[in-house]
Protein backbone atom coordinates (compact mmCIF):
# COMPACT_ATOMS: atom_id res chain seq x y z
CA UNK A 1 16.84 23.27 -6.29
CA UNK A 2 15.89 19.59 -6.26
CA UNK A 3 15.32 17.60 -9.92
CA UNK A 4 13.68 14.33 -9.16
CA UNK A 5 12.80 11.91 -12.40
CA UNK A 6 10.53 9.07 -12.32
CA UNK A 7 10.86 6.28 -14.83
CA UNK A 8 9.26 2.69 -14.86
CA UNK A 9 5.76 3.37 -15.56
CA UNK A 10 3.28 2.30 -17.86
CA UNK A 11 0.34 -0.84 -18.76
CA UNK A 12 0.77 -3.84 -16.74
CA UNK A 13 -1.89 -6.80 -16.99
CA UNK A 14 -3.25 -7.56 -12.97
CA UNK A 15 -1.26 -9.38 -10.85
CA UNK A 16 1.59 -8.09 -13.17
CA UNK A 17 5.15 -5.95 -11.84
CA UNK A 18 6.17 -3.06 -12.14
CA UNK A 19 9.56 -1.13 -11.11
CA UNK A 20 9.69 2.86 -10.57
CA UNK A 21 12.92 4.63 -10.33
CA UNK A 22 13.40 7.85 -9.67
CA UNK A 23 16.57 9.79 -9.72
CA UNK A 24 17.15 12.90 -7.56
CA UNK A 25 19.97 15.60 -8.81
CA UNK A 26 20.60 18.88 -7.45
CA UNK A 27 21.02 20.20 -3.46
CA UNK A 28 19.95 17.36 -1.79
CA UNK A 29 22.01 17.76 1.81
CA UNK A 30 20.00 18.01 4.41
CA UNK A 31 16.61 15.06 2.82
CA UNK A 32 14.80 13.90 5.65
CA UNK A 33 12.59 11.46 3.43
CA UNK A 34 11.56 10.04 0.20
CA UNK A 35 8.74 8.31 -0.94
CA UNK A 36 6.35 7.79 -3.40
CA UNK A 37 2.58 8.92 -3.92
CA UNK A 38 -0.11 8.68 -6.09
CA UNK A 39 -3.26 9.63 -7.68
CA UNK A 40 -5.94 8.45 -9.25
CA UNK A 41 -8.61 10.73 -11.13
CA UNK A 42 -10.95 11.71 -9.11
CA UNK A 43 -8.96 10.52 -5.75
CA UNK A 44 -6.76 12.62 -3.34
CA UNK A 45 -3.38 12.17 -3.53
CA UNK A 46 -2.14 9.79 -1.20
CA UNK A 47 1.51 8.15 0.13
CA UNK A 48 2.03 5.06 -0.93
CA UNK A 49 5.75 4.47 0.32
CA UNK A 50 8.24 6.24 2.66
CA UNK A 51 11.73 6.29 3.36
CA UNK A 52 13.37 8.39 5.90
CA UNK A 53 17.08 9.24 6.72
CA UNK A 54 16.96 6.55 9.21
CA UNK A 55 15.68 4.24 6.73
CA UNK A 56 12.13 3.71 8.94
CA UNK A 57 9.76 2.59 6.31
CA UNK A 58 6.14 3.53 6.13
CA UNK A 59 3.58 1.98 3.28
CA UNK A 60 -0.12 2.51 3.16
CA UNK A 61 -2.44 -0.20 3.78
CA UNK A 62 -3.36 -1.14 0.44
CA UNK A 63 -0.05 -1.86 -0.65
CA UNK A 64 1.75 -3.99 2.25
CA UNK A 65 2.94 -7.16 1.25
CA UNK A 66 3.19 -5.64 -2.33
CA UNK A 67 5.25 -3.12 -2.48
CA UNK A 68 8.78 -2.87 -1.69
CA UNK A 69 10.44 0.60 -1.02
CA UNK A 70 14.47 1.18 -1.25
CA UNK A 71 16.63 3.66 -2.61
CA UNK A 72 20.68 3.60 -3.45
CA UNK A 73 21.79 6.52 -1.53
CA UNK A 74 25.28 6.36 -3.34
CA UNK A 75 23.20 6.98 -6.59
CA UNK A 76 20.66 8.99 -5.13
CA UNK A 77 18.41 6.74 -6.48
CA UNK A 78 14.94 5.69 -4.78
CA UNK A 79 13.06 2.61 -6.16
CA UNK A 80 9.63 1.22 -5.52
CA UNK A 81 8.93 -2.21 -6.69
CA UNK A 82 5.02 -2.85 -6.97
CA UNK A 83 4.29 -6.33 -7.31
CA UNK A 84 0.68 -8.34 -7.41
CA UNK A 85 -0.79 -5.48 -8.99
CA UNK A 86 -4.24 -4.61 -8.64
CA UNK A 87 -6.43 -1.94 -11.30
CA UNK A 88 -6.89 0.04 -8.31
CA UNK A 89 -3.06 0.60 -8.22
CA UNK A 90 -4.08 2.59 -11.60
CA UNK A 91 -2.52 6.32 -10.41
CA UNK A 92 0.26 8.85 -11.51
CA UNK A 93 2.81 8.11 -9.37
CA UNK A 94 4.99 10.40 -8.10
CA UNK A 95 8.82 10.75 -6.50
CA UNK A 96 8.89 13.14 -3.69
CA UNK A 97 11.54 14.63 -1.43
CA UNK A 98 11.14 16.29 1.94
CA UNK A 99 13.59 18.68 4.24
CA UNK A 100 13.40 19.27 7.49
CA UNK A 101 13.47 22.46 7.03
CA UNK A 102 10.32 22.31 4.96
CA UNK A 103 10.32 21.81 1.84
CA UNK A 104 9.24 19.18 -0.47
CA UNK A 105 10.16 18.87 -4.13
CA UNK A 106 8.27 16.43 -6.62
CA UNK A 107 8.80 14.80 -9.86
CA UNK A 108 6.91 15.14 -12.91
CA UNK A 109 5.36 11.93 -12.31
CA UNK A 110 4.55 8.53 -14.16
CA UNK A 111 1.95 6.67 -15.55
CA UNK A 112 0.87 3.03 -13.92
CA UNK A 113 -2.15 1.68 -15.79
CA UNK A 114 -3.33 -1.80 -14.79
CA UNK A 115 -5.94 -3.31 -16.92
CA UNK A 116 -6.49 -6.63 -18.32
């Protein structure tokens, strides 16, 4: 199985930065992406970030120009840096893996608050 581990989070004043890690351990041959998601209460999960294999980048709308997606494949690391930062960034945030064959694996997720 696949162990991902997000760390970074927690209460940032707006217009503040933040930067998530997450570390992936375990059977990872064969990832086809990673990226990050989030969710608010009350609010559907949603992707925030991708990286594939090919390293083609996808972001949502609300965070271009503000977020910044990478990851240290020698690590098997993936980063998000979330600058400008907004209260409705305010989510769990959440590592996740895909396969092509299928599967996706997710972290435990972590805690961005944004409040003044």
């Amino acid at each position: 199985q696949v162990h991902l581990v997000e760390s970074g989070g927690g209460l940032v004043q707006p217009g503040g930065s933040l930067r998530l890690s997450c570390a992936a351990s375990g059977r990872l041959f064969g990832i086809n992406a990673m990226g990050w998601y989030r969710q608010a209460p009350g609010k559907e999960r949603e992707l925030v970030a991708l990286i594939t294999s090919g390293v083609i980048i996808t972001y949502a709308n609300s965070v271009k120009g503000r977020f910044t997606i990478s990851r240290d494949n020698a690590k098997n690391m993936v980063y998000l840096q979330m600058n400008s930062l907004k209260p409705e960034d305010t989510a769990v945030y959440y590592c996740n893996v895909g396969f092509a064959t299928g599967y996706d694996f997710w972290g435990q997720g972590t805690q961005v608050t944004v409040s003044s």
